[in-house]
Protein backbone atom coordinates (compact mmCIF):
# COMPACT_ATOMS: atom_id res chain seq x y z
CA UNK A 1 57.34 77.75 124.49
CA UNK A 2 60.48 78.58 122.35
CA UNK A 3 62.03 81.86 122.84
CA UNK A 4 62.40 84.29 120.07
CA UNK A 5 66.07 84.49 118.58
CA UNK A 6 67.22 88.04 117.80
CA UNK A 7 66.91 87.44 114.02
CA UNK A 8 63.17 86.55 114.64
CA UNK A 9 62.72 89.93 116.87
CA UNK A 10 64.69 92.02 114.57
CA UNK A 11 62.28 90.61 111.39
CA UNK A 12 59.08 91.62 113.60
CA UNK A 13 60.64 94.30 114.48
CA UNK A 14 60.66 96.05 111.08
CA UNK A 15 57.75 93.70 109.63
CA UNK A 16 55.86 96.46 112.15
CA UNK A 17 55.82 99.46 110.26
CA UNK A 18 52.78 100.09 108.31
CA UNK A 19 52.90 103.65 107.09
CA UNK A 20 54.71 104.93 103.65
CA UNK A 21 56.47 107.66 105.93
CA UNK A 22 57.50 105.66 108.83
CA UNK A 23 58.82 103.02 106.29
CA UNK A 24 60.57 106.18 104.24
CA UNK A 25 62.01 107.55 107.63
CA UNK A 26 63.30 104.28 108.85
CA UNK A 27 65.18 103.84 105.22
CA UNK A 28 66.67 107.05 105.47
CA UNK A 29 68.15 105.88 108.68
CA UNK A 30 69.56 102.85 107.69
CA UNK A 31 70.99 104.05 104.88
CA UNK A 32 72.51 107.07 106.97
CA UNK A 33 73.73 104.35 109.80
CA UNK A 34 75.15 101.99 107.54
CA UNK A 35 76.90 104.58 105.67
CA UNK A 36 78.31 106.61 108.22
CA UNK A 37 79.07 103.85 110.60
CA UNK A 38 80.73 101.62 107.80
CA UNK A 39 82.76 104.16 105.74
CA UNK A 40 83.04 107.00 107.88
CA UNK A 41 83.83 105.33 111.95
CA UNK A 42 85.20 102.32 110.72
CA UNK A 43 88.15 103.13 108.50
CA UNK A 44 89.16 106.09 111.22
CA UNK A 45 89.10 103.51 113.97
CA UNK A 46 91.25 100.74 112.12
CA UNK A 47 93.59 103.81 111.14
CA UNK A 48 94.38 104.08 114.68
CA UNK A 49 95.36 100.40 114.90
CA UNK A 50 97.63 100.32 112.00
CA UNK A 51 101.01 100.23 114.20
CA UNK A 52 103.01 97.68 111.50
CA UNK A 53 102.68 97.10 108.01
CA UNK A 54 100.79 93.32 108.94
CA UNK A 55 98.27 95.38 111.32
CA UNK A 56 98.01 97.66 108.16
CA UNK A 57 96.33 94.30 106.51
CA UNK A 58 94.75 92.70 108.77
CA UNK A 59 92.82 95.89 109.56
CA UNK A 60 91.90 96.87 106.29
CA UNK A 61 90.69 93.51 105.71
CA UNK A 62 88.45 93.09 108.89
CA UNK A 63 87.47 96.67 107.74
CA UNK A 64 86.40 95.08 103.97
CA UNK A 65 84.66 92.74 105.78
CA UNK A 66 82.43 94.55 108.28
CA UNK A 67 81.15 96.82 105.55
CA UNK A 68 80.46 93.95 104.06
CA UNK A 69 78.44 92.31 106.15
CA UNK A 70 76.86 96.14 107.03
CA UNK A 71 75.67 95.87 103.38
CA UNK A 72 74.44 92.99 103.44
CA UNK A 73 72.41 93.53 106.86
CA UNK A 74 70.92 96.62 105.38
CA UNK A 75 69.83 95.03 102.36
CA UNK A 76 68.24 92.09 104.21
CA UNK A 77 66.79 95.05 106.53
CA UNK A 78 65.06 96.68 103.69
CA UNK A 79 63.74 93.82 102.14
CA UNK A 80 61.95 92.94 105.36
CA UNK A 81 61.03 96.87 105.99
CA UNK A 82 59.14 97.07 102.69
CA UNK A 83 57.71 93.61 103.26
CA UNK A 84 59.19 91.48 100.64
CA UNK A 85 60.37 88.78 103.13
CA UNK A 86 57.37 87.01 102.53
CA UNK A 87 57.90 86.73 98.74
CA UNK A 88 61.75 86.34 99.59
CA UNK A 89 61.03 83.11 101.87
CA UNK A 90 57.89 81.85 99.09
CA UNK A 91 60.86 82.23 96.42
CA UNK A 92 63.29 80.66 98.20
CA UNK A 93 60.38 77.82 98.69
CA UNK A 94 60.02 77.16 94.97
CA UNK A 95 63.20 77.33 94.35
CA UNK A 96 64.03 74.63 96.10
CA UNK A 97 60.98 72.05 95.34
CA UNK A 98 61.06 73.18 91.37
CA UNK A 99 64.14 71.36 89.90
CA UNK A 100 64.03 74.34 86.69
CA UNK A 101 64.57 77.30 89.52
CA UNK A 102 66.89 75.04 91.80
CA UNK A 103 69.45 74.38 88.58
CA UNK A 104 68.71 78.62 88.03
CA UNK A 105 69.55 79.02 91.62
CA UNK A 106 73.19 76.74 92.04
CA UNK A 107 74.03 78.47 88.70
CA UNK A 108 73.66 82.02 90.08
CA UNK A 109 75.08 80.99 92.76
CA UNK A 110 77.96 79.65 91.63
CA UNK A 111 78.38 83.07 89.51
CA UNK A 112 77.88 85.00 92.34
CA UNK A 113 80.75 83.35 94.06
CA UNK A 114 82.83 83.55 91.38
CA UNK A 115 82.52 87.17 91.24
CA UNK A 116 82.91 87.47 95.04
CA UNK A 117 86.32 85.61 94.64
CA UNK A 118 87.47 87.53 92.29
CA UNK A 119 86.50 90.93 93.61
CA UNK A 120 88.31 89.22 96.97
CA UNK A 121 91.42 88.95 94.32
CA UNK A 122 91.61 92.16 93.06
CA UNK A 123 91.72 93.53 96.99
CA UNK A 124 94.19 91.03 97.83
CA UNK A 125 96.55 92.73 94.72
CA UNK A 126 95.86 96.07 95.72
CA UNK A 127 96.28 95.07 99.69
CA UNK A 128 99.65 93.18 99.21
CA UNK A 129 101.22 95.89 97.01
CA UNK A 130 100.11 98.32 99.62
CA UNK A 131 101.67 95.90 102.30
CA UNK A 132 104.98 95.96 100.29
CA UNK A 133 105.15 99.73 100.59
CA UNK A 134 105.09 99.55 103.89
CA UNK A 135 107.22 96.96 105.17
CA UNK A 136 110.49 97.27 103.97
CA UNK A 137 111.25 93.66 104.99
CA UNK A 138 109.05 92.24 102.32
CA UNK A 139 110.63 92.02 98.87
CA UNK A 140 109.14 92.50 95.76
CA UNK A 141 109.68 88.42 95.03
CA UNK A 142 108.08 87.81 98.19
CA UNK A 143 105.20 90.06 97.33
CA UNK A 144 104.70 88.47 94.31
CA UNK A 145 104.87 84.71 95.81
CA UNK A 146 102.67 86.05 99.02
CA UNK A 147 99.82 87.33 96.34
CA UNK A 148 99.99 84.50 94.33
CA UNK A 149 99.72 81.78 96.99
CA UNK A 150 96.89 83.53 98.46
CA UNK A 151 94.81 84.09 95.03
CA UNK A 152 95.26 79.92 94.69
CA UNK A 153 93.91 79.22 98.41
CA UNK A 154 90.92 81.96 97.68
CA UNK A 155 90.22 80.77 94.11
CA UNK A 156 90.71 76.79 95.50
CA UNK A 157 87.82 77.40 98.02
CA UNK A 158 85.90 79.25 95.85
CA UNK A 159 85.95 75.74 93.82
CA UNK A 160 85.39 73.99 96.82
CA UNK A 161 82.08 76.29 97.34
CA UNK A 162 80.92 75.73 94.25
CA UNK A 163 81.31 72.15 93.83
CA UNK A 164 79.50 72.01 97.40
CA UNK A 165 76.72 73.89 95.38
CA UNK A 166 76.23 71.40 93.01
CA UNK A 167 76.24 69.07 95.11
CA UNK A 168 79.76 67.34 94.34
CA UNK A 169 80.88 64.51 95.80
CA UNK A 170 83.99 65.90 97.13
CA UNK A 171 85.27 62.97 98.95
CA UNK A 172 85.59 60.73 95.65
CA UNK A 173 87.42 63.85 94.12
CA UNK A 174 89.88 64.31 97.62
CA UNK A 175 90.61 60.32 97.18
CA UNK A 176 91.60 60.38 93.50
CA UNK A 177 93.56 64.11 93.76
CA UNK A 178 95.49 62.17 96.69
CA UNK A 179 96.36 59.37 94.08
CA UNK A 180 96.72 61.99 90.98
CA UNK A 181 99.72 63.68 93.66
CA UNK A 182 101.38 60.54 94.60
CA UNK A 183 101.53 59.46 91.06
CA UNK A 184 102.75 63.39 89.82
CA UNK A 185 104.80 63.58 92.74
CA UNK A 186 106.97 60.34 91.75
CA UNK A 187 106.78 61.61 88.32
CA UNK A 188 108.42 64.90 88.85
CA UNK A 189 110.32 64.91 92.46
CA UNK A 190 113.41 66.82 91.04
CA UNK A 191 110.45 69.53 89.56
CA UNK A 192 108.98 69.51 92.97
CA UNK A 193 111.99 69.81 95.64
CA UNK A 194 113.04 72.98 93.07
CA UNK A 195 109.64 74.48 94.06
CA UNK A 196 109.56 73.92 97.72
CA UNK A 197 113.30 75.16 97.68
CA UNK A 198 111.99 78.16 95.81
CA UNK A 199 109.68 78.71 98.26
CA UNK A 200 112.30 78.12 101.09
CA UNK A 201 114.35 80.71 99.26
CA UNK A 202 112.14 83.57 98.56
CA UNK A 203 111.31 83.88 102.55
CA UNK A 204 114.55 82.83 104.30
CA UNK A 205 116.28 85.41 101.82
CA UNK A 206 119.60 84.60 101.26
CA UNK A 207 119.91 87.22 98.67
CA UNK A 208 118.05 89.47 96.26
CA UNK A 209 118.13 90.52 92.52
CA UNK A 210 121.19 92.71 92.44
CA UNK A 211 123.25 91.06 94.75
CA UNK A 212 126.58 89.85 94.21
CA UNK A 213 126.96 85.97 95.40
CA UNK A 214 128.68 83.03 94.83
CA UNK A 215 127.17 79.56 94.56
CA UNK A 216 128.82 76.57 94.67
CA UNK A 217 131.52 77.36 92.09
CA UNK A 218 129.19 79.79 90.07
CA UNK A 219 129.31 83.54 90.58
CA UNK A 220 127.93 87.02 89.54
CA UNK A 221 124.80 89.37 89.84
CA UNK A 222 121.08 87.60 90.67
CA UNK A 223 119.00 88.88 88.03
CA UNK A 224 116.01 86.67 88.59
CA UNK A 225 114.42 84.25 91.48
CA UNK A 226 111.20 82.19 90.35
CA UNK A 227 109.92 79.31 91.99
CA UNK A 228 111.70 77.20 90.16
CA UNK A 229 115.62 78.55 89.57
CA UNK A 230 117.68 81.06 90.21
CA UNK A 231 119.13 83.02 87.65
CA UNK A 232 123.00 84.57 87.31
CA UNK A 233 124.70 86.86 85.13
CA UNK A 234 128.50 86.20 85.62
CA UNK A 235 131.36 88.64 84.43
CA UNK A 236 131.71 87.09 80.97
CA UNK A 237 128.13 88.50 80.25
CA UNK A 238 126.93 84.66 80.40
CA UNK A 239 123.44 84.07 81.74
CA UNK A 240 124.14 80.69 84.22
CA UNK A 241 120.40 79.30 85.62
CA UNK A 242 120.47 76.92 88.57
CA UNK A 243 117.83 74.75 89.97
CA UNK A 244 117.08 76.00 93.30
CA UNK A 245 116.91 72.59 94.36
CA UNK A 246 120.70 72.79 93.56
CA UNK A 247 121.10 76.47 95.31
CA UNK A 248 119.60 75.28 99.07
CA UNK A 249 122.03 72.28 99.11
CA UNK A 250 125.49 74.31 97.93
CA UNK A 251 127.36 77.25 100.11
CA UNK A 252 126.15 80.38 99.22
CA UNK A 253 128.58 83.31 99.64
CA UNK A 254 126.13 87.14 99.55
CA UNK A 255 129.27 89.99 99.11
CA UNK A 256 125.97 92.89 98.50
CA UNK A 257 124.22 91.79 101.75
CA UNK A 258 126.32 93.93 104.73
CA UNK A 259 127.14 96.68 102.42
CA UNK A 260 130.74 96.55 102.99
CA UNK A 261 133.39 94.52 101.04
CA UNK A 262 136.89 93.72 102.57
CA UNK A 263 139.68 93.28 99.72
CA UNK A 264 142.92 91.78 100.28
CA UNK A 265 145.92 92.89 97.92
CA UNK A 266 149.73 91.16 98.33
CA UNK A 267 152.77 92.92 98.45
CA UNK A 268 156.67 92.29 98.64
CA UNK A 269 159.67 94.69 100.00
CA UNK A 270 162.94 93.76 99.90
CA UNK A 271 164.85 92.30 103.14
CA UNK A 272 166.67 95.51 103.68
CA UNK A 273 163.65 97.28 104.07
CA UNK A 274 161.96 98.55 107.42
CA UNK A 275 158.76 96.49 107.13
CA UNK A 276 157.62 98.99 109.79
CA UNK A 277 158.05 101.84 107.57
CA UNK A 278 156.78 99.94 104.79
CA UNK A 279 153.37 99.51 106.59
CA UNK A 280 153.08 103.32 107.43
CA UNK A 281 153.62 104.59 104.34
CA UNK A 282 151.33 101.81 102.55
CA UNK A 283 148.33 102.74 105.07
CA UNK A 284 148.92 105.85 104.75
CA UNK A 285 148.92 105.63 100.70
CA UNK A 286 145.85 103.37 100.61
CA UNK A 287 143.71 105.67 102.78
CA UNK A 288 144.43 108.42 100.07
CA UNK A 289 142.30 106.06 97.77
CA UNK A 290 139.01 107.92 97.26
CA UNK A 291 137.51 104.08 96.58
CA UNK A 292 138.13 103.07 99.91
CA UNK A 293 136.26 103.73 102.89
CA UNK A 294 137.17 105.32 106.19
CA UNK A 295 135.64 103.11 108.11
CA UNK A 296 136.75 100.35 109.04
CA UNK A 297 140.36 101.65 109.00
CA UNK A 298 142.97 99.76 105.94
CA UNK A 299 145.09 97.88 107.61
CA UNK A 300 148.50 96.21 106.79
CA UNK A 301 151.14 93.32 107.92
CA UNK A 302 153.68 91.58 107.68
CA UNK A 303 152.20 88.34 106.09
CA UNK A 304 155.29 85.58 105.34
CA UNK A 305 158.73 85.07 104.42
CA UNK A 306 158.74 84.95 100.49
CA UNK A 307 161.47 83.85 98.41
CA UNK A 308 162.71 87.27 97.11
CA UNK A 309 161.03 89.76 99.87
CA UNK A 310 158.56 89.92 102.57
CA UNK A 311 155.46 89.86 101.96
CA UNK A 312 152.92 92.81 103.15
CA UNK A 313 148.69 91.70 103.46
CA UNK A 314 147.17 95.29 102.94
CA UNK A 315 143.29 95.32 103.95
CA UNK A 316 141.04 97.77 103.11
CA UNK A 317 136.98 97.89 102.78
CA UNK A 318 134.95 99.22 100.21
CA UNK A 319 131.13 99.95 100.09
CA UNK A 320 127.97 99.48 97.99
CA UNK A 321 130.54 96.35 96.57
CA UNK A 322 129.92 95.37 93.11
CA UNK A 323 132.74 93.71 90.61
CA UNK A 324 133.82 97.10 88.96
CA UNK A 325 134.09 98.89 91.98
CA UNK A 326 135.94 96.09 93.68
CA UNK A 327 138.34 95.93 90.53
CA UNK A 328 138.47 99.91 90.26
CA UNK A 329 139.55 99.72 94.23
CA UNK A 330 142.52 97.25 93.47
CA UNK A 331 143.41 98.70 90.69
CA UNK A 332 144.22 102.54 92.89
CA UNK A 333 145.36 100.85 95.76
CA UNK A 334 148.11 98.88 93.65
CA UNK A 335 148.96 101.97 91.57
CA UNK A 336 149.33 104.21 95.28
CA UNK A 337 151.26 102.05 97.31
CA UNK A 338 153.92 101.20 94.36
CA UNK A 339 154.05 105.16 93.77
CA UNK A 340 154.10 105.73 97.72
CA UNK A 341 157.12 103.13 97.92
CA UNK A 342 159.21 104.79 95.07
CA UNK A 343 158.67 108.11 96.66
CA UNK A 344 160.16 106.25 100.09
CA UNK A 345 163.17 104.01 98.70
CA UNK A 346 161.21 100.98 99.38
CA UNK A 347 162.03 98.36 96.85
CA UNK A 348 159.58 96.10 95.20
CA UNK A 349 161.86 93.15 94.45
CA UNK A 350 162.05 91.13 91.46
CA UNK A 351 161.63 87.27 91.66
CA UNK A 352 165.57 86.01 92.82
CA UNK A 353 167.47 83.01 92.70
CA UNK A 354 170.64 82.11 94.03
CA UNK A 355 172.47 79.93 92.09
CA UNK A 356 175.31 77.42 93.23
CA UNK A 357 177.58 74.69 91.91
CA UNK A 358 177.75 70.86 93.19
CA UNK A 359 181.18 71.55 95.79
CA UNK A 360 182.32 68.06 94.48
CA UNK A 361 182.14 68.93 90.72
CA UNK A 362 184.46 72.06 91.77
CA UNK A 363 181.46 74.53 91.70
CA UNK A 364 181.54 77.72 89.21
CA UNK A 365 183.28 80.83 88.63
CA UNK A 366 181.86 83.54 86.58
CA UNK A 367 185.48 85.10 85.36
CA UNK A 368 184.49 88.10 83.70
CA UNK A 369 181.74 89.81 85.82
CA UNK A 370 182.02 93.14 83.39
CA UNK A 371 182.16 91.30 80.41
CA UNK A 372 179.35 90.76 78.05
CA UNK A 373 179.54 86.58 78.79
CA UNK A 374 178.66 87.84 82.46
CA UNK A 375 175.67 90.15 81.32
CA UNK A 376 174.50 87.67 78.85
CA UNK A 377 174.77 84.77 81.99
CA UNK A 378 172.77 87.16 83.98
CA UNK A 379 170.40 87.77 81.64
CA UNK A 380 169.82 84.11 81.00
CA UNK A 381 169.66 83.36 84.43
CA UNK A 382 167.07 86.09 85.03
CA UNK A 383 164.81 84.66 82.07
CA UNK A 384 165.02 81.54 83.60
CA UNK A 385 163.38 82.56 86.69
């Protein structure tokens, strides 16, 4: 003797109400059960479990999906209740010996699924933009490749379901997309490694639109990422698109990512001067500079020997670094430190040259250093250099 399954028992279960009010009362109930429990419990417990923004999604779809299934129970319940399983089952019986109703049937079907996939689409949208608010390590390029990836697996298997409808052979299909991709994938490899790259690019995130980068020997501000390229704008106002292909295999150089920018300006004393001094009073001119930060500290030394004077490094940081701030930095640092200097007696040489005679050939004598022949050999010397 078999024993009953659940389903069976829960069918004789409400196949066992007779009355018009017991049937009425029993509706009432469901109705009140499957409402309250699936849009009144439910959505307060899986509020309590959204810790992270990816809890936040998971949640709300497991929530989507037990009321759901809750609405479909019910409905199955009532059908049963008023006793129209019967006719259900006797329907479901024709339909599948009569070919008319069974064509009638896969094409409903097949609607129905449709539908269902995209009402599964339109909640994916809502839940990923949703996601996106939350989790401020998801970009909005991300976002966008996350929600369209998943709307091609849904509406794939909701092909897949279909085809298994009508009754597809979906091995013969399989076999000749596997040849279709090895003859596409020959056809277009360049196309191909510039979308997995894009792919590669929008989650390892070596930048974002905004940021200021350098690739390879291209730079300026990202203004677009697709799947495909990368797009620039570089300081000339020119619009420069690489394959991404061509971005994953170059060094890329991100000056937005930390925030902070350090800038490196050169600058020569003379000999004579204290290069000691010289450094105070240059920190102490460059941290005037409202376009430089605090923090880290400028900083300044003694960097070589040059032909004319020694030659300072002065280091100093800005923030939020972008090309005209960087260029409106350099421009007050230069223009306070040459002030600071003049205030200070610290000379900024010109470019020098010592010049000297062959000690066989008896060498030269300039014999009228006040004379205009000795300005006008000065002056020719100095436009030589």
């Amino acid at each position: 003797m078999l024993q009953a399954t659940p389903v069976d028992a829960a069918r004789s279960f409400l196949t066992g109400f007779e009355s018009l009010g017991t049937r009425l009362g029993v509706t009432a109930l469901l109705l009140v059960a499957v409402a309250g429990f699936g849009w009144l419990f439910l959505p307060r417990l899986v509020e309590g479990a959204q810790d992270s923004a990816l809890q936040w999604a998971v949640s709300g779809a497991v929530l989507r999906a037990a009321q759901l299934s809750l609405l479909v129970g019910g409905g199955l319940s009532l059908v049963y209740l008023w006793g129209f399983g019967p006719a259900l089952s006797s329907l479901a019986d024709e339909a599948t010996n009569d070919q008319e109703l069974r064509v009638l049937g896969r094409a409903i079907g097949s609607v129905a699924v449709f539908f269902a996939a995209y009402a599964v689409a339109r909640y994916l949208s809502n839940a990923v933009t949703n996601l996106g608010k939350h989790a401020e390590w998801l970009t909005d390029h991300q976002e966008e490749i996350l929600l369209r990836t998943a709307q091609l697996v849904l509406f794939g298997f909701a092909g897949v379901v279909i085809l298994g409808i009508w009754d597809t052979n979906l091995g013969g299909l399989l076999v000749g997309a596997g040849f279709l991709g090895i003859v596409v994938g020959f056809a277009a490899r360049q196309t191909l490694g510039s979308l997995i790259a894009g792919f590669v690019l929008m989650f390892s995130r070596p930048f974002t639109i905004g940021d200021w980068v350098e690739i390879g020997d291209q730079e300026g501000i990202v203004t677009d990422i697709t799947i495909f390229h990368t797009r620039l704008e570089n300081f000339d106002g020119e619009f420069v698109i690489i394959p991404n292909d061509r971005v994953s295999d170059r060094p890329v150089t991100n000056r937005s990512q930390k925030g902070l920018l350090r800038i490196r300006v050169d600058v020569g004393i003379d000999y004579e001067a204290d290069p000691d001094h010289a450094r105070t009073v240059a920190v102490e001119a460059i941290s005037e500079c409202s376009e430089v930060v605090d923090a880290p500290p400028p900083q300044v030394f003694p960097k070589a020997f040059g032909d004319s004077a020694v030659v300072l490094e002065t280091r100093f940081w800005i923030d939020h670094p972008t090309p005209p701030r960087k260029w409106k930095a350099v421009s007050a640092v230069v223009t306070s430190v040459k002030s600071a200097f003049e205030d200070e007696g610290i000379k900024i040489p010109f470019p020098q040259r010592e010049l000297t005679g062959r000690a066989e050939a008896g060498g030269f004598h300039v014999h009228d250093r006040e004379g205009p022949a000795a300005n006008a050999g000065e002056a020719e010397a100095r436009g030589n250099d």
